[in-house]
Protein backbone atom coordinates (compact mmCIF):
# COMPACT_ATOMS: atom_id res chain seq x y z
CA UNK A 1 0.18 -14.59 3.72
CA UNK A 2 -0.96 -12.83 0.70
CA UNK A 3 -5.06 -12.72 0.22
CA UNK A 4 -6.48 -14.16 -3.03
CA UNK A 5 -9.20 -12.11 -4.42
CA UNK A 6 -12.44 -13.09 -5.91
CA UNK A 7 -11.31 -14.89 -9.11
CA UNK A 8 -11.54 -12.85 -12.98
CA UNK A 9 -11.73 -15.61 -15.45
CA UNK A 10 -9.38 -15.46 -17.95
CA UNK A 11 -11.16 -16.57 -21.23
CA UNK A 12 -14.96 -17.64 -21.68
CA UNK A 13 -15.77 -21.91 -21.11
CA UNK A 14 -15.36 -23.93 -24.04
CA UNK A 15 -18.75 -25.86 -24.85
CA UNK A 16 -19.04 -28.59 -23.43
CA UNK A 17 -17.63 -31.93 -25.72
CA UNK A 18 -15.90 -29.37 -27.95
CA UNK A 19 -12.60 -30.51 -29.39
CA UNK A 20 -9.62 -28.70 -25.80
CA UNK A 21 -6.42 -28.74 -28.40
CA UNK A 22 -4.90 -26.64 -30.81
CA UNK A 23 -1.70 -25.43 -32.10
CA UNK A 24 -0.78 -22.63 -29.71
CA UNK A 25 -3.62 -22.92 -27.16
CA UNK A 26 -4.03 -24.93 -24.09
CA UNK A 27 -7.14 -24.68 -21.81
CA UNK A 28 -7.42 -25.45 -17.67
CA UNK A 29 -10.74 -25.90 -16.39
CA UNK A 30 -10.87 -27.46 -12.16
CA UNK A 31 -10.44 -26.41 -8.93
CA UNK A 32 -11.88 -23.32 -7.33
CA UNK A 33 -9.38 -23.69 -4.81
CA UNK A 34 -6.32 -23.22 -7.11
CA UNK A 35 -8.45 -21.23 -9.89
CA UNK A 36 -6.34 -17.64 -9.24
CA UNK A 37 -3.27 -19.71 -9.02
CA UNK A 38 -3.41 -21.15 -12.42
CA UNK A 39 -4.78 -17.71 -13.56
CA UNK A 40 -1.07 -16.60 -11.87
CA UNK A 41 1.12 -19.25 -13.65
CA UNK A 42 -1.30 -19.11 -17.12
CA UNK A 43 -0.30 -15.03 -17.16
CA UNK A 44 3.50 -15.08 -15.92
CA UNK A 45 3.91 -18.17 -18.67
CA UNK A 46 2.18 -16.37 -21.46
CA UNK A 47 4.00 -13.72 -20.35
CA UNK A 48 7.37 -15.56 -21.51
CA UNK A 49 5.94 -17.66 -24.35
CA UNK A 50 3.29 -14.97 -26.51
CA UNK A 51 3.06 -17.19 -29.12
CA UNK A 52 1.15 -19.69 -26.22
CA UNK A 53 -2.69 -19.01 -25.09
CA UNK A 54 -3.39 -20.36 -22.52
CA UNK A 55 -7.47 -20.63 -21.15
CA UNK A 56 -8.49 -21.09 -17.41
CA UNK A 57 -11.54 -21.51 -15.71
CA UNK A 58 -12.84 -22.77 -11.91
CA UNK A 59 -15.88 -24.69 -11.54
CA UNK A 60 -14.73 -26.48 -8.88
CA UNK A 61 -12.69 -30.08 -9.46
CA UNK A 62 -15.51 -32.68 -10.46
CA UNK A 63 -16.49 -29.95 -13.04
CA UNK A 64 -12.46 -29.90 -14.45
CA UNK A 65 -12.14 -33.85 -14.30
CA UNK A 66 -15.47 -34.12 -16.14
CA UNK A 67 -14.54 -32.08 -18.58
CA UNK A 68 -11.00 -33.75 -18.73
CA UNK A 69 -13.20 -37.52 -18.76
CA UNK A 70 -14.87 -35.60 -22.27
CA UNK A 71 -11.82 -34.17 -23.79
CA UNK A 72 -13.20 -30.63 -23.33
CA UNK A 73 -10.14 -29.30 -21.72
CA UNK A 74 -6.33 -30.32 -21.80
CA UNK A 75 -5.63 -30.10 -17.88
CA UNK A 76 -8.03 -30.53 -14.95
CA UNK A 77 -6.94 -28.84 -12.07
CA UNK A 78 -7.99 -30.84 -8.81
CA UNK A 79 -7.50 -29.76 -5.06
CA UNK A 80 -8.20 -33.59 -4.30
CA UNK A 81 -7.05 -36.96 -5.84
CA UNK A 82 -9.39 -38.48 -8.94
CA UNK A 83 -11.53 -41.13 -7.59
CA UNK A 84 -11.38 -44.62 -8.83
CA UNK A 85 -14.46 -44.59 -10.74
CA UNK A 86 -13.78 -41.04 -12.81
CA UNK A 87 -10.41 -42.67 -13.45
CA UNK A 88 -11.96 -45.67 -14.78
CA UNK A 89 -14.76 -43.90 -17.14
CA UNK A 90 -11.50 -42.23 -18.24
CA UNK A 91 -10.36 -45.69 -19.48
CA UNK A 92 -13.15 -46.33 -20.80
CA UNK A 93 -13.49 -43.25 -22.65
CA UNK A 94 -10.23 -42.43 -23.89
CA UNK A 95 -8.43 -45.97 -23.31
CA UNK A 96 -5.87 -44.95 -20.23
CA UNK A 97 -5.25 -43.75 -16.71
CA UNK A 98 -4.85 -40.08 -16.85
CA UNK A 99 -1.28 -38.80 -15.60
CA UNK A 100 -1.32 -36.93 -12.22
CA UNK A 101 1.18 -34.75 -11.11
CA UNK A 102 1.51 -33.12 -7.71
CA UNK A 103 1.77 -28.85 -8.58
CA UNK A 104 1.99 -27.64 -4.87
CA UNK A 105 0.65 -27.92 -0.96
CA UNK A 106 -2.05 -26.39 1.11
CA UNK A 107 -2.64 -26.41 4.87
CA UNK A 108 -6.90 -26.33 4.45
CA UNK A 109 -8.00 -24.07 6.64
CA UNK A 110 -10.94 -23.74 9.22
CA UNK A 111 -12.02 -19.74 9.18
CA UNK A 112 -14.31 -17.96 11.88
CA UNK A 113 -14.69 -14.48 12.03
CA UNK A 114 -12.07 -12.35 13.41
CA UNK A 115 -13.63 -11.37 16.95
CA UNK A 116 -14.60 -14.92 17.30
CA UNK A 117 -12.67 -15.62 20.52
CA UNK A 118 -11.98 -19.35 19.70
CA UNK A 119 -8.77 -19.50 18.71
CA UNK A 120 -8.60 -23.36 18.37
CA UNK A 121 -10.21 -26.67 17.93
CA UNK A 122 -10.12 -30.59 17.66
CA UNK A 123 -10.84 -32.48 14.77
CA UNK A 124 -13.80 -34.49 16.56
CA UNK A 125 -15.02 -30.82 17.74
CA UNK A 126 -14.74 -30.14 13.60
CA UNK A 127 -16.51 -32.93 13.15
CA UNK A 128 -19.65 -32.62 15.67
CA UNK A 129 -19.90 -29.07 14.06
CA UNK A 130 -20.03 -29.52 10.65
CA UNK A 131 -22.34 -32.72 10.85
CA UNK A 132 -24.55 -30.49 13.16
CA UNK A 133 -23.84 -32.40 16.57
CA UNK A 134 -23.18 -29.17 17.95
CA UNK A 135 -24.58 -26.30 17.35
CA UNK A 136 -23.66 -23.25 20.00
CA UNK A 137 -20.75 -21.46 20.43
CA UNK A 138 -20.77 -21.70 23.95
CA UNK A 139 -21.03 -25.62 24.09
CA UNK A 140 -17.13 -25.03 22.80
CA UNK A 141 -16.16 -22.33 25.60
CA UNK A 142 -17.33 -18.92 23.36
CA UNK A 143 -20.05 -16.98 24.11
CA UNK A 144 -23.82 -18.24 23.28
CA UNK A 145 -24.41 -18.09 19.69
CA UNK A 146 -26.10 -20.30 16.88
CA UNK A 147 -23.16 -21.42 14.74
CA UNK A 148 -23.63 -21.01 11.44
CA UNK A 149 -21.75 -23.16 9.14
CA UNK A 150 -20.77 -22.61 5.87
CA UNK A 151 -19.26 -25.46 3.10
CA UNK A 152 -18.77 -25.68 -0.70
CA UNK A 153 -20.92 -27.32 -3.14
CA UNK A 154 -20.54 -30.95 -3.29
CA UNK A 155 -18.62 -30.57 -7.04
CA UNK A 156 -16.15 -29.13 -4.88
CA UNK A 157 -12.87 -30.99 -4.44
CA UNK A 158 -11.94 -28.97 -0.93
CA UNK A 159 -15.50 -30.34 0.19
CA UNK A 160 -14.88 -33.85 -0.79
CA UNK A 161 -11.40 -33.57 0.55
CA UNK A 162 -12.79 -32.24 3.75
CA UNK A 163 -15.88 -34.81 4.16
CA UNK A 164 -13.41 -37.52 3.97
CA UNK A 165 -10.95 -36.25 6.35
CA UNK A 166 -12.95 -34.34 8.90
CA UNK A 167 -16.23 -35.58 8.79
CA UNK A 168 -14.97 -39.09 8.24
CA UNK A 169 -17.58 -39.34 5.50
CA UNK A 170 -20.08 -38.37 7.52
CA UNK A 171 -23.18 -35.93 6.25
CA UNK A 172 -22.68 -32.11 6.40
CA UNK A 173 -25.33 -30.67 8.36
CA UNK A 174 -28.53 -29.47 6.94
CA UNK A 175 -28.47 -26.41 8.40
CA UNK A 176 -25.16 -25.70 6.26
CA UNK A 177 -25.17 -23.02 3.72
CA UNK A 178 -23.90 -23.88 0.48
CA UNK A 179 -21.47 -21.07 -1.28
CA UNK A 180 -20.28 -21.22 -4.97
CA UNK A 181 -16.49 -20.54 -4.39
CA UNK A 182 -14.07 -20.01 -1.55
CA UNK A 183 -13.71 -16.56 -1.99
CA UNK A 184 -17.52 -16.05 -1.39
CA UNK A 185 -17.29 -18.86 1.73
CA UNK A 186 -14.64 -16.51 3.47
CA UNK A 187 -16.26 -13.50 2.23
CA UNK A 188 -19.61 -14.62 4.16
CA UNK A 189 -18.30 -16.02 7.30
CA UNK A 190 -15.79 -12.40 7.62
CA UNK A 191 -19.52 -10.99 8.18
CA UNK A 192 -21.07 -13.30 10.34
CA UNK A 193 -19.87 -13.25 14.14
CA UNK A 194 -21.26 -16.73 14.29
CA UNK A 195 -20.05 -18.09 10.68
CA UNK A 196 -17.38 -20.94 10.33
CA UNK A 197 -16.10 -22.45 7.06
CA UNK A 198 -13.15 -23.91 5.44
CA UNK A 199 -11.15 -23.14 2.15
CA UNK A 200 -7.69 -23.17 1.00
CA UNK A 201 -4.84 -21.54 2.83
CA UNK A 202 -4.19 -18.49 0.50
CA UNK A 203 -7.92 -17.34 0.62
CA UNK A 204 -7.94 -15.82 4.19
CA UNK A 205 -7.12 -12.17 5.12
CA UNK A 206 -10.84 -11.32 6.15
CA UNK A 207 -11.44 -14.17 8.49
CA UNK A 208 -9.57 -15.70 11.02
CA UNK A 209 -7.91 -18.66 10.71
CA UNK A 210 -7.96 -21.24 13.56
CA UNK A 211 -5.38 -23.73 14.98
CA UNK A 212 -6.27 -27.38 14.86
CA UNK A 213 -5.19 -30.37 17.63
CA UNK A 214 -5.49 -33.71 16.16
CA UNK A 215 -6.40 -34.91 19.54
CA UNK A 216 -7.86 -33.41 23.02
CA UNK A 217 -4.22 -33.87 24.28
CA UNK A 218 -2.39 -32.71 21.41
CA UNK A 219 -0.76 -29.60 20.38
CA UNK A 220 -3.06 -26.68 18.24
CA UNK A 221 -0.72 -25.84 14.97
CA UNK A 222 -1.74 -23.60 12.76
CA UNK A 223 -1.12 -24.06 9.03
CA UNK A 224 1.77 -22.92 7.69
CA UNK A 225 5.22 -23.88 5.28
CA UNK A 226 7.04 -25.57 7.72
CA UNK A 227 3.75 -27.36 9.06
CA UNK A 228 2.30 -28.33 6.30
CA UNK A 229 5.64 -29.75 4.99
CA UNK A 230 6.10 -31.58 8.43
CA UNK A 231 3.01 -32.66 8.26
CA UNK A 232 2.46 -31.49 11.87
CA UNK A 233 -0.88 -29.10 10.71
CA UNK A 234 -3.71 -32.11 10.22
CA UNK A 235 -5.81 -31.12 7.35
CA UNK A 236 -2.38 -30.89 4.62
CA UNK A 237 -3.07 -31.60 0.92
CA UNK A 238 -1.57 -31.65 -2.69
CA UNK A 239 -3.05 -30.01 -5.16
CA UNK A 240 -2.85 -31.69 -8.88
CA UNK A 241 -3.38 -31.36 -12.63
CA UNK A 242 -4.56 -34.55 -14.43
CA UNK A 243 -3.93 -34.52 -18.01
CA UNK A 244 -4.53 -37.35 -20.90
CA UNK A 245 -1.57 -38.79 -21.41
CA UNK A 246 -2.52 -38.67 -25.28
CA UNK A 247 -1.73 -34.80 -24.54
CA UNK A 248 1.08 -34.96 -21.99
CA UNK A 249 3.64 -33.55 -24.98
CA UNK A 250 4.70 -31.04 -26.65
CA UNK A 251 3.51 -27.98 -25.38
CA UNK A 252 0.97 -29.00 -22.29
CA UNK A 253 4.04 -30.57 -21.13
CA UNK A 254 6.55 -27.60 -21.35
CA UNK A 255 3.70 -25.69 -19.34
CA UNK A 256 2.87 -29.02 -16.49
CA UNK A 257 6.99 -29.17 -16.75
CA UNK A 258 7.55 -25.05 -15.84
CA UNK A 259 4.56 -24.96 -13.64
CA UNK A 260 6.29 -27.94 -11.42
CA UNK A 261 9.51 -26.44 -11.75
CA UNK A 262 11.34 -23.32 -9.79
CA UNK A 263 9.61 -20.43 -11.60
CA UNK A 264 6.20 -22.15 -11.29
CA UNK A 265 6.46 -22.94 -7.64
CA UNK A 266 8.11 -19.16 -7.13
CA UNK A 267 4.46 -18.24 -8.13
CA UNK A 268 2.93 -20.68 -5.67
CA UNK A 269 4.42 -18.96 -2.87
CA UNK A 270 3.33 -15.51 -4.13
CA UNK A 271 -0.23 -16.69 -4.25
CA UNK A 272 -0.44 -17.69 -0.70
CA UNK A 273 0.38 -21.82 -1.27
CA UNK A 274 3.50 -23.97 -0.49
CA UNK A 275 5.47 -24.88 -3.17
CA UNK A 276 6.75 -28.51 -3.69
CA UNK A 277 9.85 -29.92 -1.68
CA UNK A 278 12.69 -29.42 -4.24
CA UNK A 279 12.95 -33.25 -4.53
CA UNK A 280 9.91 -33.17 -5.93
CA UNK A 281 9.97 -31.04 -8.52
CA UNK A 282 10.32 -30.68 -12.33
CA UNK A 283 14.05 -30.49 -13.79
């Protein structure tokens, strides 16, 4: 697995309602999760095509799908599906459904330090932690210890993502600490014997990355290729790009076209993600 480092922005934010398209230039803005990524595919395309610029920032993906909702960038990168009331103020602002397209797979991850001697846990002991329900190591068979739990900023796609699917909507607790990226989530909890957080797949390296059971009874599986592409490994996910479909020509969709395609998802797997199934990817 390779280790994603702390992200080095590309190119400086556009302001904010300022016209995203020009000949020659196309500009990402979304998902902290995916940010290096698209930093990855943005340099190895450029790389090939030098008459193409090509700008990317994070922000995390309410920030990129607001900005796609007020035409500030081309593509919003999203590590979680649009909801049904951005995609309806982007009918109402710009007069259709935006076009989603699947760009690869992650397995999101629960991290603990690396001396943490859980190796494993259920989603309903996920849940009872991150909603505060319990709060000591040793109430899951580790030694006695506050935990301290760590989640991303509510603009976040990977914490909307997780809310839904671990929490089951449910509150975070409190007592969680807030952190402005992934990078700086794994960063903290790789320092804090007592820390837990999640993030995607390709960020970990410092921290430890625990197996999951869906059920008491069930088997821990840690994510992987083959699990997340089984589906076996609970908390899978696509990753997407929306785009206007006003936009989806021409040269945003030579670059949505070779990102999907076998080049693009070569540089998925070099990142640390899982590319696409063949079937479903760009021709």
């Amino acid at each position: 697995m390779k280790t994603i480092a702390t992200p080095i922005l590309l190119a400086g934010m556009l302001l904010l309602g300022a016209p995203a398209t020009h000949a020659g230039k196309i500009t990402v803005k979304g998902s902290d999760t995916i940010v290096v990524l698209a930093q990855k595919w943005a340099e190895a395309y450029m790389a090939k095509n030098p008459d193409i610029k090509i700008q990317v920032t994070g922000g995390g993906s309410g920030i990129g799908l607001a900005a796609l909702q007020n035409k500030s960038t081309d593509i919003a990168n999203a590590s979680r599906k649009m909801k049904p009331r951005e995609i309806a103020n982007c009918v109402k602002l710009f007069g259709q459904r935006p076009t989603e397209y699947k760009v690869c797979l992650d397995g999101l991850s629960v991290y603990v330090h690396k001396d943490n001697p859980i190796n494993e846990l259920t989603l309903l002991q996920l849940e009872k932690i991150f909603t505060g329900k319990v709060r000591n190591w040793k109430q899951l068979g580790g030694p006695s210890g506050r935990i301290n739990v760590y989640s991303r900023e509510n603009s976040s796609g990977t914490y909307e993502f997780f809310k839904e699917h671990v929490l089951i909507g449910r509150d975070f607790t409190a007592r969680a600490q807030t952190m402005p990226g992934t990078a700086a989530l794994i960063q903290a909890v790789s320092k804090d014997k007592n820390g837990i957080g999640y993030g995607g797949f390709a960020y970990g390296g410092a921290a430890k990355i625990l197996a999951i059971k869906r059920f008491d009874d069930s088997t821990a599986i840690k994510p992987s290729e083959e699990t997340v592409l089984n589906q076996s490994y609970p908390i899978w996910r696509y990753c997407y790009v929306y785009v206007n479909p006003d936009l989806d020509r021409g040269e945003i969709a030579q670059y949505i076209r070779w990102i999907r395609g076998d080049e693009g998802q070569l540089v998925v797997k070099e990142v640390g993600y899982f590319p696409l199934p063949k079937q479903h990817r760009a021709q």
